[in-house]
Protein backbone atom coordinates (compact mmCIF):
# COMPACT_ATOMS: atom_id res chain seq x y z
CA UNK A 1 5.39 3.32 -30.32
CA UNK A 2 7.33 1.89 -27.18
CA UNK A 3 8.39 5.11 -26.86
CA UNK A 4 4.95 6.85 -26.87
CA UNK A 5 3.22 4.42 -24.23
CA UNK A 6 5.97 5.54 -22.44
CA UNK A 7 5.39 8.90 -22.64
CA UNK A 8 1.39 8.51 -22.15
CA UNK A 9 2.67 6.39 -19.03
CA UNK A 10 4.47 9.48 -17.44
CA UNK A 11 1.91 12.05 -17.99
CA UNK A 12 -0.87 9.75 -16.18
CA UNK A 13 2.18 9.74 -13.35
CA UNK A 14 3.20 13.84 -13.63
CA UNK A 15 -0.31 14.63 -13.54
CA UNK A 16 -1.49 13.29 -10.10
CA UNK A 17 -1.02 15.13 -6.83
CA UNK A 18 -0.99 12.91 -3.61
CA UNK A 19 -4.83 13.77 -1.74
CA UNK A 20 -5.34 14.17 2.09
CA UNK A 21 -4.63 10.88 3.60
CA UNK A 22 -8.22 9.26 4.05
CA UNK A 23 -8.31 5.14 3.38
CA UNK A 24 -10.67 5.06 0.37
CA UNK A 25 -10.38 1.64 -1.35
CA UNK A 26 -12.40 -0.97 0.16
CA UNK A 27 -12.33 -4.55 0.06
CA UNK A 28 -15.16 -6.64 -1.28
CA UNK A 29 -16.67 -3.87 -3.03
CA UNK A 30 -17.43 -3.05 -6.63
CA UNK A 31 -16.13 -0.41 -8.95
CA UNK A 32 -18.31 1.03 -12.47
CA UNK A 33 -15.70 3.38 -14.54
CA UNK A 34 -17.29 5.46 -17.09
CA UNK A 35 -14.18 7.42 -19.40
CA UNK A 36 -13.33 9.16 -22.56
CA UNK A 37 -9.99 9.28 -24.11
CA UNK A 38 -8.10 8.92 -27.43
CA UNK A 39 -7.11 6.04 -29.09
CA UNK A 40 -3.07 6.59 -30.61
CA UNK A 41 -3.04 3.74 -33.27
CA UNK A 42 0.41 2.19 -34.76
CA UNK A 43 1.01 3.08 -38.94
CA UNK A 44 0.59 -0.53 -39.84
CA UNK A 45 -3.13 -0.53 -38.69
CA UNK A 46 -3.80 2.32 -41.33
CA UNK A 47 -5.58 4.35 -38.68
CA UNK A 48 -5.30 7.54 -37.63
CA UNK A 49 -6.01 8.91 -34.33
CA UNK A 50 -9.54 8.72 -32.81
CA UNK A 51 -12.08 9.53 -29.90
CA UNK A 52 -12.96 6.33 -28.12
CA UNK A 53 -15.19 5.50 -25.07
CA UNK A 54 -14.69 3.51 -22.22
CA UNK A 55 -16.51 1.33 -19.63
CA UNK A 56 -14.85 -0.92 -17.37
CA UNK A 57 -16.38 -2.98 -14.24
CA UNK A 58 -14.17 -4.63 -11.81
CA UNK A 59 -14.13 -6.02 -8.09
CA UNK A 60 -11.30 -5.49 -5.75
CA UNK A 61 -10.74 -8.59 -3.21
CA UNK A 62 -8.67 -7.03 -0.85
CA UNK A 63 -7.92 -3.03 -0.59
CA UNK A 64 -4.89 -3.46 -3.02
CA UNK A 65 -6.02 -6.33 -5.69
CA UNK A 66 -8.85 -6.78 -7.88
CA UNK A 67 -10.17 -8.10 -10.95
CA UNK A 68 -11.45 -5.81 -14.29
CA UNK A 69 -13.02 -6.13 -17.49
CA UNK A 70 -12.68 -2.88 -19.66
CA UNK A 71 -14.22 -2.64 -22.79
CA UNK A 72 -12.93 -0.01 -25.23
CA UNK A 73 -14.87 1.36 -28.29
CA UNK A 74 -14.08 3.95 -31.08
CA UNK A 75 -16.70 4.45 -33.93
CA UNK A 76 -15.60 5.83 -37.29
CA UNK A 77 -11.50 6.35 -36.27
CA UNK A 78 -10.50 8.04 -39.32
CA UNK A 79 -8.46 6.69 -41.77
CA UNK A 80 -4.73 7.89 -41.82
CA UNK A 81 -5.79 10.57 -44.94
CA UNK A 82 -3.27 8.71 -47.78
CA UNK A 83 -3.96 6.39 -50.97
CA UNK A 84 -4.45 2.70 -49.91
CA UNK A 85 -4.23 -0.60 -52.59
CA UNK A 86 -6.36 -3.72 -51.17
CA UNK A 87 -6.96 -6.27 -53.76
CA UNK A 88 -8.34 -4.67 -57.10
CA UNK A 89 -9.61 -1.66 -55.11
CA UNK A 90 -7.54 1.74 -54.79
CA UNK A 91 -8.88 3.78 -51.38
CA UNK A 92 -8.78 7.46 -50.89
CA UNK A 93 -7.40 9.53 -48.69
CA UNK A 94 -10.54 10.10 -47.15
CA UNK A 95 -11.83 6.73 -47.39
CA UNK A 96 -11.41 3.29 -45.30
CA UNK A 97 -12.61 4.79 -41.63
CA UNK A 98 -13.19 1.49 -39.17
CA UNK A 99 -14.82 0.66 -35.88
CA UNK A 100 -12.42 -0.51 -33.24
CA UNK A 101 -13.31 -2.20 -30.61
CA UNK A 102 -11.15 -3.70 -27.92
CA UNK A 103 -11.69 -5.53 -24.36
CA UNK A 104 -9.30 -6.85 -21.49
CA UNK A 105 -9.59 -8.41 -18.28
CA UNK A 106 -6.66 -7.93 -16.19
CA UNK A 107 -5.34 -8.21 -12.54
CA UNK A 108 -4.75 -4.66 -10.84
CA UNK A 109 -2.84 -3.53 -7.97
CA UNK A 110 -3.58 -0.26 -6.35
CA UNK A 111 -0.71 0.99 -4.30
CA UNK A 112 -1.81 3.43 -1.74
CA UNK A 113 -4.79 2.61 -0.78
CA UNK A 114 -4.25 5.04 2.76
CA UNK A 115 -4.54 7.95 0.73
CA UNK A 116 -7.56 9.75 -0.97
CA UNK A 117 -4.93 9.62 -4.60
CA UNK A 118 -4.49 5.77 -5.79
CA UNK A 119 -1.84 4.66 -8.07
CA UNK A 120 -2.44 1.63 -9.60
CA UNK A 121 -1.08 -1.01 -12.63
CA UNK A 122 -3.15 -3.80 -14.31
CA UNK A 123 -1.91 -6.71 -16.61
CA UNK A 124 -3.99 -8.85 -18.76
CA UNK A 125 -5.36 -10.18 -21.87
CA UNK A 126 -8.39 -9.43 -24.34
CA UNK A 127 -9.22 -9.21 -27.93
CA UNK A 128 -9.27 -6.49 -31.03
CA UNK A 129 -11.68 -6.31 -33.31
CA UNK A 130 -11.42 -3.78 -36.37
CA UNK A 131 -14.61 -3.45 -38.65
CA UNK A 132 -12.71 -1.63 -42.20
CA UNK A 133 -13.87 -0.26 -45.07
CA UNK A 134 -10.60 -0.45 -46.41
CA UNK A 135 -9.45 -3.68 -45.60
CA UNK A 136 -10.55 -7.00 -44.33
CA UNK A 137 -11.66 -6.69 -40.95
CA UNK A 138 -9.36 -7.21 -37.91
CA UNK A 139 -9.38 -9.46 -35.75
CA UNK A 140 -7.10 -10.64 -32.69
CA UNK A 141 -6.85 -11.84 -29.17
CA UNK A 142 -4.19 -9.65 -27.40
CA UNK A 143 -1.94 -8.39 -23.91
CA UNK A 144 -2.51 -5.62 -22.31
CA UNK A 145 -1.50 -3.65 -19.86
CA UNK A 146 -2.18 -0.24 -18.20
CA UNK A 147 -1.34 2.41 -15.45
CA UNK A 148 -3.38 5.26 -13.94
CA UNK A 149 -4.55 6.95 -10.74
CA UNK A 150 -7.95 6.85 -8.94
CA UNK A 151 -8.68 10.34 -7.22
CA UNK A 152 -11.03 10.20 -4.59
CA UNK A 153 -13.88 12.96 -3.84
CA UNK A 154 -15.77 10.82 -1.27
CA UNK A 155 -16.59 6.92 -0.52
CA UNK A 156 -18.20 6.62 -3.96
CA UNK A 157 -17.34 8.77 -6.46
CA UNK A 158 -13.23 9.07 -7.57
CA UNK A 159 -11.75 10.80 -10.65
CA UNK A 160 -10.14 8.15 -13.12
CA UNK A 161 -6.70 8.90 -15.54
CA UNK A 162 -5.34 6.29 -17.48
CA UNK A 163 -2.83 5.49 -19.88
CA UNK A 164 -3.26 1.87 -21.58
CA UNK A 165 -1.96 -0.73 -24.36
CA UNK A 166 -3.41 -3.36 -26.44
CA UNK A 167 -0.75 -5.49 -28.63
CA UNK A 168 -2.60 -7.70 -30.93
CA UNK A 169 -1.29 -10.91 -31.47
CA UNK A 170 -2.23 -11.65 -35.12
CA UNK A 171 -0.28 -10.43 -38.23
CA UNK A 172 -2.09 -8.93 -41.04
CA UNK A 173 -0.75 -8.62 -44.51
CA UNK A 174 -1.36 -5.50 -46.62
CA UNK A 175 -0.80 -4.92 -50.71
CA UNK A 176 0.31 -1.49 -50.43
CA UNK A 177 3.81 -2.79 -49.75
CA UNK A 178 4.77 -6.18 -50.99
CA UNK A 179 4.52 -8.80 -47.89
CA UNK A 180 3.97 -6.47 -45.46
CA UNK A 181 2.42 -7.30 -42.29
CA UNK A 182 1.79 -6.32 -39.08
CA UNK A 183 0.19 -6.08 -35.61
CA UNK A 184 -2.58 -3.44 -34.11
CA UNK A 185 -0.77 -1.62 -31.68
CA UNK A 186 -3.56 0.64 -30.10
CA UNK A 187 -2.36 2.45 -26.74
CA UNK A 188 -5.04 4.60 -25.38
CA UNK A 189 -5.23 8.37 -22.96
CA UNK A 190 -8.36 8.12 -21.19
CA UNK A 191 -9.90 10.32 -18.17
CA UNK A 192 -13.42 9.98 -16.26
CA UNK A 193 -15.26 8.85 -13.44
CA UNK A 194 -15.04 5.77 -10.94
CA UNK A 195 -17.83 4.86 -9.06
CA UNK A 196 -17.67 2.86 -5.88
CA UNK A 197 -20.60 0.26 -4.82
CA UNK A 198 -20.55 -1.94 -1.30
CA UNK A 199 -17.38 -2.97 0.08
CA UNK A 200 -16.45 -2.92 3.98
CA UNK A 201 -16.95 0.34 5.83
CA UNK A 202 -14.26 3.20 4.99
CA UNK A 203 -11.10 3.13 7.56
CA UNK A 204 -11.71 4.62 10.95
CA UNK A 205 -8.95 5.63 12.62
CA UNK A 206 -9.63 8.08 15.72
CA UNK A 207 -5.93 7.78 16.66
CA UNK A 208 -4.43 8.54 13.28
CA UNK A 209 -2.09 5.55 13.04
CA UNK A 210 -3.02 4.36 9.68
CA UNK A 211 -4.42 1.20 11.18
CA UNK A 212 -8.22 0.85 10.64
CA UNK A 213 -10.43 0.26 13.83
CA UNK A 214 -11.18 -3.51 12.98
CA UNK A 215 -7.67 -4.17 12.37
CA UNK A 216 -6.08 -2.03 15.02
CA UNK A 217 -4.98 -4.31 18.70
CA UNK A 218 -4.06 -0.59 20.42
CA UNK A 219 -6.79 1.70 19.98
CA UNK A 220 -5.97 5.54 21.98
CA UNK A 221 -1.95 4.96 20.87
CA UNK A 222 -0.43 8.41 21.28
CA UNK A 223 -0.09 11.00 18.63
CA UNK A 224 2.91 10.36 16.44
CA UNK A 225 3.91 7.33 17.51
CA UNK A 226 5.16 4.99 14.88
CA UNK A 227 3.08 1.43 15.21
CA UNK A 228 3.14 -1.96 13.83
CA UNK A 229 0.88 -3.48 11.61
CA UNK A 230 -1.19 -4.42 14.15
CA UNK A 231 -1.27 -0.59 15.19
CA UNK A 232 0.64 -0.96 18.59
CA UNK A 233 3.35 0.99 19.26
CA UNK A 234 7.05 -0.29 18.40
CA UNK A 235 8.58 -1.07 22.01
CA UNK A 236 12.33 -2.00 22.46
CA UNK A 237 12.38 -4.12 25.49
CA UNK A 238 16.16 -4.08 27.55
CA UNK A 239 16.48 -7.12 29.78
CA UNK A 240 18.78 -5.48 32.87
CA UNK A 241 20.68 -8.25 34.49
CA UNK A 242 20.83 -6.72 37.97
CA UNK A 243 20.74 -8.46 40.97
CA UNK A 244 19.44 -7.35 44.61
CA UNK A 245 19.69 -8.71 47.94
CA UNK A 246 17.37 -10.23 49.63
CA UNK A 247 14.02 -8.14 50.56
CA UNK A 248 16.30 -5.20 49.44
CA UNK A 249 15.73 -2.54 46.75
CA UNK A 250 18.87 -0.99 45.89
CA UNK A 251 21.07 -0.75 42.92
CA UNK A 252 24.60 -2.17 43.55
CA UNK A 253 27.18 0.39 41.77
CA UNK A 254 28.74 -2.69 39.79
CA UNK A 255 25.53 -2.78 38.00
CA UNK A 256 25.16 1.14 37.33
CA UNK A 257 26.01 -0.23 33.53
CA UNK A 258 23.58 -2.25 33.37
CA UNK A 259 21.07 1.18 33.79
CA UNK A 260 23.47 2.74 31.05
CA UNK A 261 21.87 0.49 28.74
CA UNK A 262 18.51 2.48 29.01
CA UNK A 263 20.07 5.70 29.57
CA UNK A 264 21.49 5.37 26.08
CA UNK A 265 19.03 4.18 24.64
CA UNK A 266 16.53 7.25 25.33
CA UNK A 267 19.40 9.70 24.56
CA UNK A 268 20.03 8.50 21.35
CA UNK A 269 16.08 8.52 20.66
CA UNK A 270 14.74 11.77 22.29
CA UNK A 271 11.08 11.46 21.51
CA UNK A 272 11.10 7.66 23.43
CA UNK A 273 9.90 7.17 26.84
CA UNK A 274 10.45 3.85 28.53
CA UNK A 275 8.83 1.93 31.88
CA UNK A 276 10.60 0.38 34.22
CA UNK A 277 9.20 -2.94 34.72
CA UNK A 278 9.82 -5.25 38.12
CA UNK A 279 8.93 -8.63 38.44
CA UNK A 280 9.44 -11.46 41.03
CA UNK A 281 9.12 -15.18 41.50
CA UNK A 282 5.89 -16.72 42.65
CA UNK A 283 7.56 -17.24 46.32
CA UNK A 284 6.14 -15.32 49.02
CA UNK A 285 2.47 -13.65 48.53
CA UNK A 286 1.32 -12.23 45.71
CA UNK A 287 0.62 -8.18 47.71
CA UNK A 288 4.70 -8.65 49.00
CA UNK A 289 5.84 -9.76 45.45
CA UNK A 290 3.64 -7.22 44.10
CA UNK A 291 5.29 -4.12 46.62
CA UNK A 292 8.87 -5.54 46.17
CA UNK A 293 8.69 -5.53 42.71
CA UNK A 294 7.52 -1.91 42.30
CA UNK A 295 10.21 -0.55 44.86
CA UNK A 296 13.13 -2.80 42.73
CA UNK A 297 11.73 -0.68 39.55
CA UNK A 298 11.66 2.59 41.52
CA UNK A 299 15.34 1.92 42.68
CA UNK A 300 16.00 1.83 38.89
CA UNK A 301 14.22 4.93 38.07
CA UNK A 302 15.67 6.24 40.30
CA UNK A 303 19.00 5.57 38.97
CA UNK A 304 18.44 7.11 35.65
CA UNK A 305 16.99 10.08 37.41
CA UNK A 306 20.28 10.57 39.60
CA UNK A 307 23.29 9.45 37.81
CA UNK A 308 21.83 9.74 34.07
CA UNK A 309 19.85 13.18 34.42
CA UNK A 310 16.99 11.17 32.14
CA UNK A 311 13.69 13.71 32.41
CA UNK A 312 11.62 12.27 34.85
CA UNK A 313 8.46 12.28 32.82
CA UNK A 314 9.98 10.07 30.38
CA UNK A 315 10.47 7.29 32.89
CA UNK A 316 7.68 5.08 34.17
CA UNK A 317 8.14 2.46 36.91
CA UNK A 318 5.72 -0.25 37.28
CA UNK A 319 5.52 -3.24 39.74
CA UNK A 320 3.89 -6.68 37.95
CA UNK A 321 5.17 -8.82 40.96
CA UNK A 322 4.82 -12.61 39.77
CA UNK A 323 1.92 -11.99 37.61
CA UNK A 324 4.15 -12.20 34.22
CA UNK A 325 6.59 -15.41 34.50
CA UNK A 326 8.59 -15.96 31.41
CA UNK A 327 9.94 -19.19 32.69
CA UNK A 328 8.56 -22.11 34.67
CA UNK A 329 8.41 -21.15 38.78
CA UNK A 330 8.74 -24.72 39.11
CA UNK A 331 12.51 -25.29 38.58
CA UNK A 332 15.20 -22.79 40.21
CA UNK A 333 16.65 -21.56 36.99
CA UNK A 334 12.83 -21.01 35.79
CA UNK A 335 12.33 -18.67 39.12
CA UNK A 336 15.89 -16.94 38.79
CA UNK A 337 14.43 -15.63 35.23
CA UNK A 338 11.19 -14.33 36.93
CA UNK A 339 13.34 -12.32 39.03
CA UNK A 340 14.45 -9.83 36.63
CA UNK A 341 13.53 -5.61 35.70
CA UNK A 342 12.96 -4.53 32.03
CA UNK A 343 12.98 -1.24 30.41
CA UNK A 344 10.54 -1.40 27.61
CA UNK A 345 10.90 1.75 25.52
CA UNK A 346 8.78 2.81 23.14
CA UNK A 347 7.97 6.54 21.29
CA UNK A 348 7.42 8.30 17.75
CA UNK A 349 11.32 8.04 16.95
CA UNK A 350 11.78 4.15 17.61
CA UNK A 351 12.59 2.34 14.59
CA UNK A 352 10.82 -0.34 13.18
């Protein structure tokens, strides 16, 4: 039987193709799942196998978790067509059909909730109850446990495939054999329709960085370029520890290495660009700061330009003067940290 859930479990998998990427899950909404499958009972229940319907409602907290209650219910499963004893009372072949039913609530976890096609797993617990003609009726609380895909046509509407299990619990003992006894092992196929109700708006995401709108801190980030979870792109920031003289703007040869750093840096990662940043101490006024800032980053730009052969469009140079301390202007150690030029590099090839 293990080896037939299993089975049932890879076919749900085999049979999905991944959709256009369009975020279709939503938080805070509720789901209605209408399906039809067959039910694939163990030998020791004395059933065979049988058409059974489906209806599940759940409510998914976040895009990736939610809660569902799944009721399961097969009228008149057939009996498995031999002789049975129970009691006084010898059963046909064709005798002893039951009503199953069977319910479970259980935690679920979609997985890609980016994409229009949704894996997703469940675990939980329920009950079994078998009404027999053959036997005494059946009944048990039980685990269960299930995998599937959601396919979505639009906000509301997804096509549902499922494979599932039920393992009852309670042993039942039968006369056919002496002390035999057993559980209702009742995995279940099942295919039909999701429907979708409320819920936050569906992701927007005009730059295509797989962050949604609300959730996205850099909206307009350039085509292809990888982001974090916040949706800004991944920058690699190189502190250059060069020093100039005073009021001067020129790159001492004993710190072309320092440049190197950058210069590496982009020719190891081809699709990066980087900006030269220069900023200054809070002496002096904020329009000289400001000018002698952006001529230290053009001397570095400059640099990479002459002795590197770096394209020039993939090197920016900006002047902040004092208008981004990272230490206190207060103390002279705090001011000789302010005085500093960065190369913050960022592109579609930087890792995260």
């Amino acid at each position: 039987m293990k080896v037939k859930f299993a089975l049932l479990a890879l076919l749900v998998i085999v049979l999905g193709a991944p959709g256009p990427a369009n975020a279709q899950m939503k938080e805070d909404s509720f789901h209605l799942s209408l399906l039809g499958g067959l039910i694939l009972p163990n030998n020791q229940s004395r059933l065979d196998n049988g058409p059974v319907g489906l209806v599940g409602l759940g409510y998914n907290f976040t895009r990736n978790w939610g809660l569902e209650i799944m009721g399961t219910f097969g009228p008149n499963v057939d009996n498995d067509g031999r002789a049975h004893l129970y009691g006084t009372r010898r059963w046909r072949g064709d005798e002893g059909d039951a009503d199953v039913s069977m319910g479970r609530i259980s935690a679920v976890y979609h997985f890609d909730t980016d994409s229009n096609f949704v894996p997703y797993a469940s675990l939980g617990v329920g009950g079994q109850w078998v009404k027999r003609q053959a036997y005494a009726d059946y009944n048990s609380a039980a685990a269960a446990a299930a995998v599937g895909f959601k396919y979505f046509f639009n906000e509301t509407v997804a096509l549902r495939v499922e494979a599932s299990d039920t393992y009852g619990f309670k042993k039942r003992h039968f006369d056919t054999v002496p002390n035999e006894s057993g559980r209702l092992n009742a995995p279940v196929i099942a295919a039909g329709l999701t429907f979708q109700f409320g819920g936050a708006p569906a992701c927007v995401d005009p730059d295509n960085d797989g962050v949604c709108d609300p959730y996205d801190k850099c909206p307009g980030t350039p085509a292809g370029y990888k982001v974090d979870a916040n949706g800004c792109p991944i920058t690699v920031t190189i502190n250059l520890l060069i020093n100039f003289d005073f009021d001067k703007a020129v790159v001492k040869p004993e710190y072309y290495s320092e440049v190197q750093k950058v210069a590496d840096f982009l020719n190891s990662h081809p699709l990066s660009t980087t900006v030269v940043e220069g900023h200054t101490d809070s002496r002096g006024s904020d329009v000289y700061n400001e000018r002698l800032s952006q001529r230290r980053a053009d001397a570095v730009r400059k640099a990479l330009l002459d002795r590197f052969n770096i394209d020039p469009g993939r090197i920016q140079a900006i002047g902040y003067g004092e208008s981004r301390p990272i230490a206190d202007n207060a103390t002279a150690d705090g001011r000789a940290e302010n005085r500093r030029v960065v190369g913050v590099i960022s592109g579609q090839d930087i890792d995260k």
